[in-house]
N, C-alpha and C. Protein backbone atom coordinates (compact mmCIF):
# COMPACT_ATOMS: atom_id res chain seq x y z
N UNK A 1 0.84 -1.20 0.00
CA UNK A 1 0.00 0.00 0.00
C UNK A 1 0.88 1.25 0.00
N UNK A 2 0.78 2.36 -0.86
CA UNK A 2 1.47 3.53 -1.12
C UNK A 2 0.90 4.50 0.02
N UNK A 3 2.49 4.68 1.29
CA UNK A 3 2.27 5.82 1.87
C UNK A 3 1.90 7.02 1.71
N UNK A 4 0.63 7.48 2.73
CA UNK A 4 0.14 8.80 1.76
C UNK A 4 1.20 9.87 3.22
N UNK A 5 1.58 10.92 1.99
CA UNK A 5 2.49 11.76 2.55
C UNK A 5 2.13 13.48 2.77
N UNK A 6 0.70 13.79 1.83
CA UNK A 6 0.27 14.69 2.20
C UNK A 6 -0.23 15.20 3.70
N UNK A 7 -0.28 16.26 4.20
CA UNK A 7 -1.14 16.87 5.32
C UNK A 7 -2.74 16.12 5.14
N UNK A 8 -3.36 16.14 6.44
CA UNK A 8 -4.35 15.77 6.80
C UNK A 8 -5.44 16.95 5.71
N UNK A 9 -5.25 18.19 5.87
CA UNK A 9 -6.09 18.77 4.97
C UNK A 9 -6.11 18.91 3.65
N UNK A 10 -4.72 18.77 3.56
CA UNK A 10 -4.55 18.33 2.12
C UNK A 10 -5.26 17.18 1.46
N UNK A 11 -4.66 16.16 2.07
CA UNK A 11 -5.41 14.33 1.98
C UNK A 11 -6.77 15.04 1.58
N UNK A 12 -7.77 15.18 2.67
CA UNK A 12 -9.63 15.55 2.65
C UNK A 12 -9.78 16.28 1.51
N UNK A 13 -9.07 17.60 1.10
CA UNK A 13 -9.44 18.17 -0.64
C UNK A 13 -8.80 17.08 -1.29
N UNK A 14 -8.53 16.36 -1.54
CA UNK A 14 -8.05 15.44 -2.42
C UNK A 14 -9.02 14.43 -2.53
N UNK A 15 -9.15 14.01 -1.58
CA UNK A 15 -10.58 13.16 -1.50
C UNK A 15 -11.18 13.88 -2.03
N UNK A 16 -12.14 14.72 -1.44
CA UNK A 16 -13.28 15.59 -1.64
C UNK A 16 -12.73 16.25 -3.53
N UNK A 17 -12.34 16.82 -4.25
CA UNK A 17 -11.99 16.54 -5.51
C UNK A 17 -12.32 15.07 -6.30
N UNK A 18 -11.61 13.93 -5.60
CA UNK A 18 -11.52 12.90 -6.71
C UNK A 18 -12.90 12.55 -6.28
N UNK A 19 -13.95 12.90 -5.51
CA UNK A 19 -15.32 12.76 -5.74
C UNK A 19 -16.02 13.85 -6.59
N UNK A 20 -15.71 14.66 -7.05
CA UNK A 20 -16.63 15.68 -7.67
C UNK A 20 -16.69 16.93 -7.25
N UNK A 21 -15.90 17.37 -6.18
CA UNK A 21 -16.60 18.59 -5.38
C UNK A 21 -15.06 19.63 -6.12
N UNK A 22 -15.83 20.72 -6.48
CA UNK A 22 -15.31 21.55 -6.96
C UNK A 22 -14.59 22.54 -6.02
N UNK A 23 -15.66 22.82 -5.36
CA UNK A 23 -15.32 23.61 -4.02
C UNK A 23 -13.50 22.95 -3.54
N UNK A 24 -13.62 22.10 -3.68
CA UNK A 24 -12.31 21.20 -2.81
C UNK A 24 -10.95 22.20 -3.55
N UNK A 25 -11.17 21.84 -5.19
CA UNK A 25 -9.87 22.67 -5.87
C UNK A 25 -9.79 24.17 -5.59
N UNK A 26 -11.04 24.54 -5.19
CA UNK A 26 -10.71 26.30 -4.90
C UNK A 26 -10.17 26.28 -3.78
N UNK A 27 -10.53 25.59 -2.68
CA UNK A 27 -9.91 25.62 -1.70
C UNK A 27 -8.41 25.68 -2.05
N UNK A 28 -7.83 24.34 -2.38
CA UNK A 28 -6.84 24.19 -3.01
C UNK A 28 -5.70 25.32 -3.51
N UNK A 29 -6.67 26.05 -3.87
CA UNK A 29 -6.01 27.13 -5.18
C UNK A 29 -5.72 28.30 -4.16
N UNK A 30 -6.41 28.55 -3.21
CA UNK A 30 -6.55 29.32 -2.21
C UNK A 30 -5.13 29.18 -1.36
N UNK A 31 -4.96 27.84 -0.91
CA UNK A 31 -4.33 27.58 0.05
C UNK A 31 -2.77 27.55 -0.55
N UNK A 32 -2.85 27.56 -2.12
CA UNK A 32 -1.17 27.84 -2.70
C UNK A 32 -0.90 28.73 -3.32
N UNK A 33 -1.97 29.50 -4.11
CA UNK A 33 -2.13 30.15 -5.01
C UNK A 33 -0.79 31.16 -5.19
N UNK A 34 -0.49 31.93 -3.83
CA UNK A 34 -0.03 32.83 -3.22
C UNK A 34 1.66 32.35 -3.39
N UNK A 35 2.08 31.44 -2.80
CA UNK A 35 3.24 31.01 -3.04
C UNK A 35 3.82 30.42 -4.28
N UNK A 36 2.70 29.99 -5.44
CA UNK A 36 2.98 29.50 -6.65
C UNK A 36 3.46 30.81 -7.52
N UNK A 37 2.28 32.15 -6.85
CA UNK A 37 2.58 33.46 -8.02
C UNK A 37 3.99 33.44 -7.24
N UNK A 38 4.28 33.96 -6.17
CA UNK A 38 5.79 34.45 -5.44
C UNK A 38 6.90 33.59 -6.07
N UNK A 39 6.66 31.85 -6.10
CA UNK A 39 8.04 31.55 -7.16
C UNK A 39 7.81 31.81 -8.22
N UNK A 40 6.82 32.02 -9.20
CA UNK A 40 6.87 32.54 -10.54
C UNK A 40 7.01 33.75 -10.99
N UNK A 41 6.99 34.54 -9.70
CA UNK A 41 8.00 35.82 -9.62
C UNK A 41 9.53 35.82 -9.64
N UNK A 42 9.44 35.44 -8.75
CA UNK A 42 10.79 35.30 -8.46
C UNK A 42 12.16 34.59 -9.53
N UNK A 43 11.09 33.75 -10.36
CA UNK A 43 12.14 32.90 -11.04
C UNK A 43 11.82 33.83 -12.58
N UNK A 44 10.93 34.72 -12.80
CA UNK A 44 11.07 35.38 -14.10
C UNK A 44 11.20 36.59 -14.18
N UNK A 45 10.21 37.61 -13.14
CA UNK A 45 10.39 38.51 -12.77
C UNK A 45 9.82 39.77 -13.12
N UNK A 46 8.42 39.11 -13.55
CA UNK A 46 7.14 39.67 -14.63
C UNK A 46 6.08 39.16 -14.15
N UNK A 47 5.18 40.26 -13.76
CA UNK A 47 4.08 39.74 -13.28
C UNK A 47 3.15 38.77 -13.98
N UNK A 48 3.54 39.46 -15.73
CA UNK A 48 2.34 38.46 -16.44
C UNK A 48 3.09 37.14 -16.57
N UNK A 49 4.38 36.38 -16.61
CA UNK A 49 4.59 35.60 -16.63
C UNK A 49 4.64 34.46 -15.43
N UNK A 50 4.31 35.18 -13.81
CA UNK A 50 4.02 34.64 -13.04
C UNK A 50 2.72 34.05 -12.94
N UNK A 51 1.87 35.38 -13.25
CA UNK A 51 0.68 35.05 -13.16
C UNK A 51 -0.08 33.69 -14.42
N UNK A 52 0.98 33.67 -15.52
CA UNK A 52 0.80 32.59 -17.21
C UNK A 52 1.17 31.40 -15.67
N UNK A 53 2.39 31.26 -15.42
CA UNK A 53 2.90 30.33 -14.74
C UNK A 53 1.75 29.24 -13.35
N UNK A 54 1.69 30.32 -12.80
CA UNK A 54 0.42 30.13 -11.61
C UNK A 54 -0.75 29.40 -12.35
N UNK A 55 -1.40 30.24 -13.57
CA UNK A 55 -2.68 29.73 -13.97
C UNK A 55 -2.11 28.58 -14.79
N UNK A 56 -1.12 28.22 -15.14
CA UNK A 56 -0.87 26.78 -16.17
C UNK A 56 -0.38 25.65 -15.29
N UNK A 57 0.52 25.83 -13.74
CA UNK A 57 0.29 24.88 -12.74
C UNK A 57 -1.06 24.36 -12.11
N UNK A 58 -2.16 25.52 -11.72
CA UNK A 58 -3.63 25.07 -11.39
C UNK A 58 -4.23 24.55 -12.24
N UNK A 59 -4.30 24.67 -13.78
CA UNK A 59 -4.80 24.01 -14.61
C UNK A 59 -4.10 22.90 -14.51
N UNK A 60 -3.31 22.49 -14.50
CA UNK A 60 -2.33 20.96 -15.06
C UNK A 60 -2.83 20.19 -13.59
N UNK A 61 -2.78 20.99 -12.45
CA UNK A 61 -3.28 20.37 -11.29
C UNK A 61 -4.65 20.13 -11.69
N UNK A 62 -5.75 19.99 -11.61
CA UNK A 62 -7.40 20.20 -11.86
C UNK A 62 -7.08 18.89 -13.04
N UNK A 63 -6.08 18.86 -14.40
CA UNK A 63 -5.98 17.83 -15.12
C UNK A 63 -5.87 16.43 -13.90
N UNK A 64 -4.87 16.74 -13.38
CA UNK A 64 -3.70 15.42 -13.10
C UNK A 64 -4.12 14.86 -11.47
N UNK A 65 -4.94 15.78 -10.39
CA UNK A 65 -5.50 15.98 -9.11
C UNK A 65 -5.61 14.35 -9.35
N UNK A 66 -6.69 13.96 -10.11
CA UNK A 66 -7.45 12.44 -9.90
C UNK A 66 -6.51 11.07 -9.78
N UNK A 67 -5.03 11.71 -10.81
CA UNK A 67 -4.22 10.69 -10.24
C UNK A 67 -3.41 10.68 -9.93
N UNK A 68 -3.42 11.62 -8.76
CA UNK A 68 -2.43 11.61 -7.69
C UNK A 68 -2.40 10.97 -6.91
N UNK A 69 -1.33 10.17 -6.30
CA UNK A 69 -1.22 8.98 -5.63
C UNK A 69 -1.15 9.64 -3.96
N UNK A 70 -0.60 10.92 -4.11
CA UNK A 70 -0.46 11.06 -2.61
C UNK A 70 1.18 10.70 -2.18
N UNK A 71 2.28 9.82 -3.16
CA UNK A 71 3.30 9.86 -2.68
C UNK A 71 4.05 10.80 -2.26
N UNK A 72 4.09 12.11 -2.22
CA UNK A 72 4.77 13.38 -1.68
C UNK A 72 3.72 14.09 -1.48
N UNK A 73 4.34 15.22 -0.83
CA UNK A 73 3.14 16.22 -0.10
C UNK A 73 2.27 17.06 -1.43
N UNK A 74 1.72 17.47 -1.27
CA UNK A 74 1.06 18.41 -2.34
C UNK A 74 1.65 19.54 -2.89
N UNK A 75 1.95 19.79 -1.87
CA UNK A 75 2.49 21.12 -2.17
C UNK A 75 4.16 21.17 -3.02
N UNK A 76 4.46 19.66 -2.72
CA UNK A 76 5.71 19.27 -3.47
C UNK A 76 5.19 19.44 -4.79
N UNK A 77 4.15 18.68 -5.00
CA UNK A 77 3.52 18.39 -6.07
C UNK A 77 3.41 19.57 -7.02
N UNK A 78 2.94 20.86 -6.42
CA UNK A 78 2.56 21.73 -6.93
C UNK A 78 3.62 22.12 -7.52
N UNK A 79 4.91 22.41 -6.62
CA UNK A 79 5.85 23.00 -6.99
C UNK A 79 6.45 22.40 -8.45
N UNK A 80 6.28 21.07 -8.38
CA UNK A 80 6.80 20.49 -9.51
C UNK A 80 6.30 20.89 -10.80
N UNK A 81 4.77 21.06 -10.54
CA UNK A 81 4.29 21.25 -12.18
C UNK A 81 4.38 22.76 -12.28
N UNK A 82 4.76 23.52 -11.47
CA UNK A 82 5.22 25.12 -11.58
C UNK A 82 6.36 25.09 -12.21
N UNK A 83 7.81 24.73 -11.37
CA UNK A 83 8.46 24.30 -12.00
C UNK A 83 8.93 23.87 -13.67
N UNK A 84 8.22 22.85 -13.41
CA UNK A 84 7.53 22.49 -14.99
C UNK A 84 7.18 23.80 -15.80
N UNK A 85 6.51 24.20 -15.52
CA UNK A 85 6.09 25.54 -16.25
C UNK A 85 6.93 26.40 -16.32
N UNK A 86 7.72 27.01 -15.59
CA UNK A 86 9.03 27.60 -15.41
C UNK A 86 9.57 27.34 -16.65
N UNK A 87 10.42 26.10 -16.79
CA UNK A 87 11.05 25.59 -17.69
C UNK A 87 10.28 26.01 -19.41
N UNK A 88 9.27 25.56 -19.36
CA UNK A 88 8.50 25.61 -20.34
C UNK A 88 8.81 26.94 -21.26
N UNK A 89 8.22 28.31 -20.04
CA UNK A 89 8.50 29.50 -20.69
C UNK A 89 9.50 29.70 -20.84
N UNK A 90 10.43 29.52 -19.97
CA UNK A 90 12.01 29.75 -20.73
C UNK A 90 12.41 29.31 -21.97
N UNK A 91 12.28 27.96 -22.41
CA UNK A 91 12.21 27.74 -24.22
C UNK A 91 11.40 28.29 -24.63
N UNK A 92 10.62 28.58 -24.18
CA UNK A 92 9.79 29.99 -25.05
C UNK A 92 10.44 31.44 -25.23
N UNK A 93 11.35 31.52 -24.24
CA UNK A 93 12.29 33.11 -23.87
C UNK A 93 11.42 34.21 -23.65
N UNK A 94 10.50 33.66 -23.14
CA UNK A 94 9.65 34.41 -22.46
C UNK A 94 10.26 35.26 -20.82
N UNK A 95 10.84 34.61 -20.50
CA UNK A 95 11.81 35.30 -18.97
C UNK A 95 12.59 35.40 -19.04
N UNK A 96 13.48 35.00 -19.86
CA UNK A 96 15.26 35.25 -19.70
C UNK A 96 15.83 36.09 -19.23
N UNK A 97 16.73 36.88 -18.13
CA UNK A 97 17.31 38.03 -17.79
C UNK A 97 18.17 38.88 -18.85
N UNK A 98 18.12 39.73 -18.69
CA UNK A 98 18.93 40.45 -20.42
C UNK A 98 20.59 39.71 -20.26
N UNK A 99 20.68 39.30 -18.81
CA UNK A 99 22.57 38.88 -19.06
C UNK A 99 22.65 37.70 -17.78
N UNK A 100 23.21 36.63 -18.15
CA UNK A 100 22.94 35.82 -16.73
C UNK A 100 24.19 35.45 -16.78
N UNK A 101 24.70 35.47 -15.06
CA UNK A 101 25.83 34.81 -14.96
C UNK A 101 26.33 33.50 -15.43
N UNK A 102 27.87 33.63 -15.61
CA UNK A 102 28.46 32.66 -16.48
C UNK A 102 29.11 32.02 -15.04
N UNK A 103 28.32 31.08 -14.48
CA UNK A 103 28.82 30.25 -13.12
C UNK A 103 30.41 29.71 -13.40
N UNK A 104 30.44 29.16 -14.25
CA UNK A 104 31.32 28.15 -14.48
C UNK A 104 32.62 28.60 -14.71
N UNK A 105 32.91 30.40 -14.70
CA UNK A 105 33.99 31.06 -14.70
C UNK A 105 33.77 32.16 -13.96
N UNK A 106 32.64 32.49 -13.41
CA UNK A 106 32.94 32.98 -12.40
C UNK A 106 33.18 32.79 -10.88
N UNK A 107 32.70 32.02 -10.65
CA UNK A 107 32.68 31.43 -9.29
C UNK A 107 33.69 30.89 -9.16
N UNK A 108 34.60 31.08 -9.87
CA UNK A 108 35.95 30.50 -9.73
C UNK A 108 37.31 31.27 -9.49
N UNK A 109 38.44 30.95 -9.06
CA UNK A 109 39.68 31.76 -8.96
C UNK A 109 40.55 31.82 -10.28
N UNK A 110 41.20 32.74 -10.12
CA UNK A 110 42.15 32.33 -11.42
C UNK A 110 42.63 30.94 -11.60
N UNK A 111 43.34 31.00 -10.24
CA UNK A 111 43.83 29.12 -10.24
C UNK A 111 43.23 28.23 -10.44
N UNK A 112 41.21 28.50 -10.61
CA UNK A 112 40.94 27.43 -10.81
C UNK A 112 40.09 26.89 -9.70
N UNK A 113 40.38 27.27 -8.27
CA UNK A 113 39.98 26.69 -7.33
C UNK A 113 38.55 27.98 -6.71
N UNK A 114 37.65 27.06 -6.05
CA UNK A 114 36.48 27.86 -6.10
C UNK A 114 36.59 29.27 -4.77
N UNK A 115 36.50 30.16 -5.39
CA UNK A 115 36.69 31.62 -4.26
C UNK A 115 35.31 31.19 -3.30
N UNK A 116 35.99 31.81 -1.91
CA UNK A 116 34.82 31.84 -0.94
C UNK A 116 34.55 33.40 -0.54
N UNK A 117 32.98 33.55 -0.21
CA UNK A 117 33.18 34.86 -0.09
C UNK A 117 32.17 35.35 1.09
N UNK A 118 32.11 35.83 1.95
CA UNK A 118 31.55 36.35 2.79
C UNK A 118 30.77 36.94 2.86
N UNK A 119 29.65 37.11 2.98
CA UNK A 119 28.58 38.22 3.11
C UNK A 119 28.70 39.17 4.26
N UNK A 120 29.01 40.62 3.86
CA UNK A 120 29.44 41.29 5.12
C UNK A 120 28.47 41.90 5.85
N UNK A 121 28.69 42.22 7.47
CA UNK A 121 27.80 42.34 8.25
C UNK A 121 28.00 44.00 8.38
N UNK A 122 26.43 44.71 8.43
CA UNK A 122 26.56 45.96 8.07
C UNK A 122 26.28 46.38 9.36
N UNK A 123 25.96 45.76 11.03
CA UNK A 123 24.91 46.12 11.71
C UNK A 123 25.82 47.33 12.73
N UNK A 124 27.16 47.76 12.28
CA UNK A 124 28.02 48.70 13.07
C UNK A 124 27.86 50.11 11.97
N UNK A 125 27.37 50.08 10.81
CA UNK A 125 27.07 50.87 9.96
C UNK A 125 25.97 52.08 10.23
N UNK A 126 26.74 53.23 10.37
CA UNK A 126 25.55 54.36 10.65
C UNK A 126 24.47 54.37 9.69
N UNK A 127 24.38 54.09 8.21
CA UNK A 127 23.96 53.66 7.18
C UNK A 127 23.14 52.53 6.65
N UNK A 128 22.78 51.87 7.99
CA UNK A 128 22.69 50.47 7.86
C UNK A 128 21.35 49.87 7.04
N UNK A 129 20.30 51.39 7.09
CA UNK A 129 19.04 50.59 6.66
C UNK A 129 19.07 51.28 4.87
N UNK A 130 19.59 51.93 4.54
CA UNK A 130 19.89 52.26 3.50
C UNK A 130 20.85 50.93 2.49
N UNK A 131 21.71 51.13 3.53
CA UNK A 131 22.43 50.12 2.51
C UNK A 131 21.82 48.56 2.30
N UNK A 132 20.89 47.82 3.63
CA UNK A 132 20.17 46.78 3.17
C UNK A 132 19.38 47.00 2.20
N UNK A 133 18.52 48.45 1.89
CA UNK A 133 18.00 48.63 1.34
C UNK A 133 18.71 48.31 -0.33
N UNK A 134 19.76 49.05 -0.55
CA UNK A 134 20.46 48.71 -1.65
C UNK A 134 20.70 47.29 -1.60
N UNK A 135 21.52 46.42 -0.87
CA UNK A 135 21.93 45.00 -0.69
C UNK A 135 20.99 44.16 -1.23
N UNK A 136 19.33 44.51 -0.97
CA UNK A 136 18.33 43.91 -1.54
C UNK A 136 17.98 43.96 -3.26
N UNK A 137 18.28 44.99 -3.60
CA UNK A 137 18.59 45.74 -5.05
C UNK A 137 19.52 44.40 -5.67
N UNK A 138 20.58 44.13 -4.77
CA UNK A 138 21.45 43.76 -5.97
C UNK A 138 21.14 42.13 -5.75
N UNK A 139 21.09 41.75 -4.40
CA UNK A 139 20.32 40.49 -4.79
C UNK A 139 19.51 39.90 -4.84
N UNK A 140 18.39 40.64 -5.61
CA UNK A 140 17.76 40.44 -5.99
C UNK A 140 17.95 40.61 -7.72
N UNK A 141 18.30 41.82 -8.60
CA UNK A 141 18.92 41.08 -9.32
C UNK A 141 19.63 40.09 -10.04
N UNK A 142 20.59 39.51 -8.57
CA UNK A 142 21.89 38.97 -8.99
C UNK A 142 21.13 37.69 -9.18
N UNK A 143 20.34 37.34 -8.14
CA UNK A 143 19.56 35.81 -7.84
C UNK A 143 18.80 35.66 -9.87
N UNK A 144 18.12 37.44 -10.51
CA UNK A 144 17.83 37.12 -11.76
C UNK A 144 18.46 36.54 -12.73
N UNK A 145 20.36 37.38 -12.06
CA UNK A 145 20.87 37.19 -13.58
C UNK A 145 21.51 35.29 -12.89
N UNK A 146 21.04 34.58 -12.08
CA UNK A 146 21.97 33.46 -12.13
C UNK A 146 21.13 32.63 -13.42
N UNK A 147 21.72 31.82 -13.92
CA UNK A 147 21.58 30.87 -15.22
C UNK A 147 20.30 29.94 -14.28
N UNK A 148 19.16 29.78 -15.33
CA UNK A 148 18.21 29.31 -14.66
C UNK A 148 18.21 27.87 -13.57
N UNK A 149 18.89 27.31 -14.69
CA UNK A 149 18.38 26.01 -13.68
C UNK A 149 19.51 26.09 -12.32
N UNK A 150 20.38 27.05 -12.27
CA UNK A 150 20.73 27.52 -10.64
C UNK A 150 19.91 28.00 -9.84
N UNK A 151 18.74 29.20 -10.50
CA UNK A 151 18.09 29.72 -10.29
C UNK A 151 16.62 28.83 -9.53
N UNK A 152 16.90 27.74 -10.14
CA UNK A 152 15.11 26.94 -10.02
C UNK A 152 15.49 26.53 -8.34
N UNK A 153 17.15 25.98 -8.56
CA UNK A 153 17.47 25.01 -7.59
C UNK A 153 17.70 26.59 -6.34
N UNK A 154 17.95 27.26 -6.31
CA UNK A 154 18.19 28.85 -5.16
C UNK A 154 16.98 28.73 -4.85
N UNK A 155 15.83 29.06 -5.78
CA UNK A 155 14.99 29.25 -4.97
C UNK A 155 13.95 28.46 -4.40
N UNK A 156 14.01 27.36 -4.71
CA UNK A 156 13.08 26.08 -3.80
C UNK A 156 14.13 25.42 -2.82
N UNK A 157 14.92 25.70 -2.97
CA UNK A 157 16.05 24.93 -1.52
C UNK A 157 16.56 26.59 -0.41
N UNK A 158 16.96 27.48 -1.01
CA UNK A 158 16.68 28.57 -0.31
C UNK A 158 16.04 29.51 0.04
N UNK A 159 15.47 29.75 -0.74
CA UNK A 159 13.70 30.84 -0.48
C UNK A 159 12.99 29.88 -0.08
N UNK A 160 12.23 28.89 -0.73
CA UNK A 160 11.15 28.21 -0.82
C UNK A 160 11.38 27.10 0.89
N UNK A 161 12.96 26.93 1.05
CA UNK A 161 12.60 25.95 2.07
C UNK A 161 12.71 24.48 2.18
N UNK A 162 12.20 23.70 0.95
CA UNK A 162 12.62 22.60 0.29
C UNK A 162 14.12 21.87 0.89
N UNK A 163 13.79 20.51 1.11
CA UNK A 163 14.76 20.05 1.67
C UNK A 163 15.39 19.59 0.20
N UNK A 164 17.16 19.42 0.35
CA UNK A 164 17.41 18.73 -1.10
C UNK A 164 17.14 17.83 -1.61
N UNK A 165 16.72 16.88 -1.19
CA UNK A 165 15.59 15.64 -1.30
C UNK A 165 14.45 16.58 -2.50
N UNK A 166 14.10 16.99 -1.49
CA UNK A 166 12.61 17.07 -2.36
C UNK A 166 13.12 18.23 -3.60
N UNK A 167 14.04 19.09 -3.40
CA UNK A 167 14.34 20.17 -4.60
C UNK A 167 14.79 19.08 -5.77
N UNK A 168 15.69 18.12 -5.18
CA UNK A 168 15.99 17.28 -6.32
C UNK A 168 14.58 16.00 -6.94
N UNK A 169 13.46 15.79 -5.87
CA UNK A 169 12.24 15.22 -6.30
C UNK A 169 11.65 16.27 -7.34
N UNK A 170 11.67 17.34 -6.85
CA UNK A 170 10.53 18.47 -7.48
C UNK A 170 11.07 19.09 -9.44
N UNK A 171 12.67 18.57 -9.19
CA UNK A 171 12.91 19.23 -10.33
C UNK A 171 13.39 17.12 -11.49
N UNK A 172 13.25 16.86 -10.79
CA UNK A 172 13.85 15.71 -11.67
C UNK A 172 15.42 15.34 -11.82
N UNK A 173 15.87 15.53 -11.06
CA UNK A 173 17.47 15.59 -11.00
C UNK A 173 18.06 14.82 -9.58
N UNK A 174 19.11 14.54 -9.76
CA UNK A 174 19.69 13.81 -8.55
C UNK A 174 20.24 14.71 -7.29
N UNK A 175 20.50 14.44 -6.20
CA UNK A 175 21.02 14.82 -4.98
C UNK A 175 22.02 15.94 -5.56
N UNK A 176 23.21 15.28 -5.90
CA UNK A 176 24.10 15.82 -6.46
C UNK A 176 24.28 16.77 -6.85
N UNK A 177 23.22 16.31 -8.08
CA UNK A 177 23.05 17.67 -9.02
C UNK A 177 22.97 18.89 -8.19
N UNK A 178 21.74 18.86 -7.34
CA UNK A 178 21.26 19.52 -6.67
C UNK A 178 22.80 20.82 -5.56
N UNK A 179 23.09 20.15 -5.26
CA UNK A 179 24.17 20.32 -4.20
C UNK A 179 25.16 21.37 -5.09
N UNK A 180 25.50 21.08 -6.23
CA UNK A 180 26.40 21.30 -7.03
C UNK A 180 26.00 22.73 -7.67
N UNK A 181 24.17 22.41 -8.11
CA UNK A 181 23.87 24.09 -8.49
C UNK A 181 23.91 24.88 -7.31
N UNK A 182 23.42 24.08 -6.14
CA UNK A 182 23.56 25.11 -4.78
C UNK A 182 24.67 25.82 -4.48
N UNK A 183 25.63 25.13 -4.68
CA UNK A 183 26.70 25.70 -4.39
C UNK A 183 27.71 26.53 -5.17
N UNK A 184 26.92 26.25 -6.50
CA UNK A 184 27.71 27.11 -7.41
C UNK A 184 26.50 28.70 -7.18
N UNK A 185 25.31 28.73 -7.23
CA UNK A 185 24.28 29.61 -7.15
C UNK A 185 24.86 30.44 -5.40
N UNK A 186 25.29 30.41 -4.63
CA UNK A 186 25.28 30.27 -3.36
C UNK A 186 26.81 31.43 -3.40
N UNK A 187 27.49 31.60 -4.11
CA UNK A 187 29.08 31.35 -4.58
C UNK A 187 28.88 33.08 -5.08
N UNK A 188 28.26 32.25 -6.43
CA UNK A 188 28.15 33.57 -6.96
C UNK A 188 27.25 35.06 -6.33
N UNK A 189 26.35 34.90 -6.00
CA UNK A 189 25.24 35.43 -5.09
C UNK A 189 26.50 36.31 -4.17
N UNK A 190 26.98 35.22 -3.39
CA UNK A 190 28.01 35.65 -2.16
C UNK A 190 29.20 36.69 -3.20
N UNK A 191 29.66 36.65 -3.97
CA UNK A 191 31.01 37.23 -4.85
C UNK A 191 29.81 38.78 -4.73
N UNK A 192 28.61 38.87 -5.76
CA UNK A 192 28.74 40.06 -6.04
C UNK A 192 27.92 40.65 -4.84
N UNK A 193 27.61 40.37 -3.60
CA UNK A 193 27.18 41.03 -2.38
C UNK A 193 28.79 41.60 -1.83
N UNK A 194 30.00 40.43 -1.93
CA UNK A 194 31.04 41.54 -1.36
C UNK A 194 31.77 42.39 -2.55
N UNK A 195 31.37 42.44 -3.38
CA UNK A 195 31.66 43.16 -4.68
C UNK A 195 31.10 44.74 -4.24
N UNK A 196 29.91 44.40 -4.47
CA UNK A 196 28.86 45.58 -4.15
C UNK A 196 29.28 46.23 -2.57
N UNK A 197 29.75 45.91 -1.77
CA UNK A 197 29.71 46.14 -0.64
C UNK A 197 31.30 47.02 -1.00
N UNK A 198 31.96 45.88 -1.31
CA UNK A 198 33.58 46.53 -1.75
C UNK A 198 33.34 48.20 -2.61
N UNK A 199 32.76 48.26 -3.37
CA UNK A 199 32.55 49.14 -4.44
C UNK A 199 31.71 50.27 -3.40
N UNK A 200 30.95 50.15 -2.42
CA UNK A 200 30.18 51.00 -1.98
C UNK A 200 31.08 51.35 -0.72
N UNK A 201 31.92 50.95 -0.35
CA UNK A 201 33.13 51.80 0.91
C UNK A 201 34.00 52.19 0.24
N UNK A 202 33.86 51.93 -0.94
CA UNK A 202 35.34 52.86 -2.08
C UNK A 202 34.75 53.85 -2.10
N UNK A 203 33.26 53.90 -2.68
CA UNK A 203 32.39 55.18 -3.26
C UNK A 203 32.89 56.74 -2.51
């Protein structure tokens, strides 16, 4: 018998759906809606493509609801066919950032070996809410310009929360993989926060 892994309220709209009740998916839609637009923000950076994104995961959900087994949580679930969608518009070039980092030479030293970099602490700074204010500016950018599928894996293992287990369930990829964009996404992020920071005590 296949462990069911959803929440208890989750499980009951699921039931209540694969009987007929409509009401169940609004609920549904209600209870994610909100976090599906926020990663489809986040990963394109356009409202209308969050909002394409959001409405083509609830639809594909409402398709696929009836045969869902229940082996992962729902909300895994969700993420996946967002995800999914993610991907989708990008071969469409519908989101692309005008310039995305080149991980694979930057995150690196001359020698070759991977730079570590610090995120510096501003909280002795007379300046301090200004400059988070800027700090947010740039990474938030920076998180745009990383190369997507760093990008998918940043923000469901670090925004989103996602254990690497499930970032690597949700996207189709192995542990590894996973670990490897993290840490290259994680790298770079960290370089141009002390970049920016460097450049703004020169100023």
């Amino acid at each position: 018998m296949t462990a069911i892994r959803t929440d208890v309220t989750d499980h009951h709209l699921i039931a209540q759906f694969k009987e007929g009740s409509m009401e169940a998916m609004e609920t549904i839609v209600d209870r994610y809606e909100n976090q599906i637009f926020n990663f489809g923000l986040k990963m394109c950076g356009q409202l209308q493509d969050a909002e394409d994104i959001t409405q083509d995961t609830f639809l594909n959900a409402f398709k696929y609801l009836k045969t869902f087994r229940e082996e992962t949580k729902l909300k895994n679930w969700l993420f996946k066919l967002a995800a999914t969608a993610c991907i989708r518009k990008r071969r469409k070039k519908k989101c692309e950032p005008e310039h995305e980092l080149s991980l694979e030479t930057s995150f690196a030293n001359k020698d070759g070996t991977s730079g570590t970099y610090d995120i510096p602490d501003w909280s002795d700074e007379p300046s301090n809410n200004v400059l988070l204010a800027e700090m947010k500016s740039v990474i938030d950018h920076s998180i745009k310009a990383l190369p997507h599928k760093y990008r998918l894996v940043f923000n469901l293992r670090d925004i989103e929360g996602f254990s690497t287990k499930e970032t690597a369930e949700i996207l189709g990829i192995s542990i590894e993989s996973v670990k490897t964009r993290l840490h290259r996404a994680r790298t770079a992020l960290r370089e141009k926060i002390s970049q920016a920071y460097r450049e703004g005590k020169n100023a």
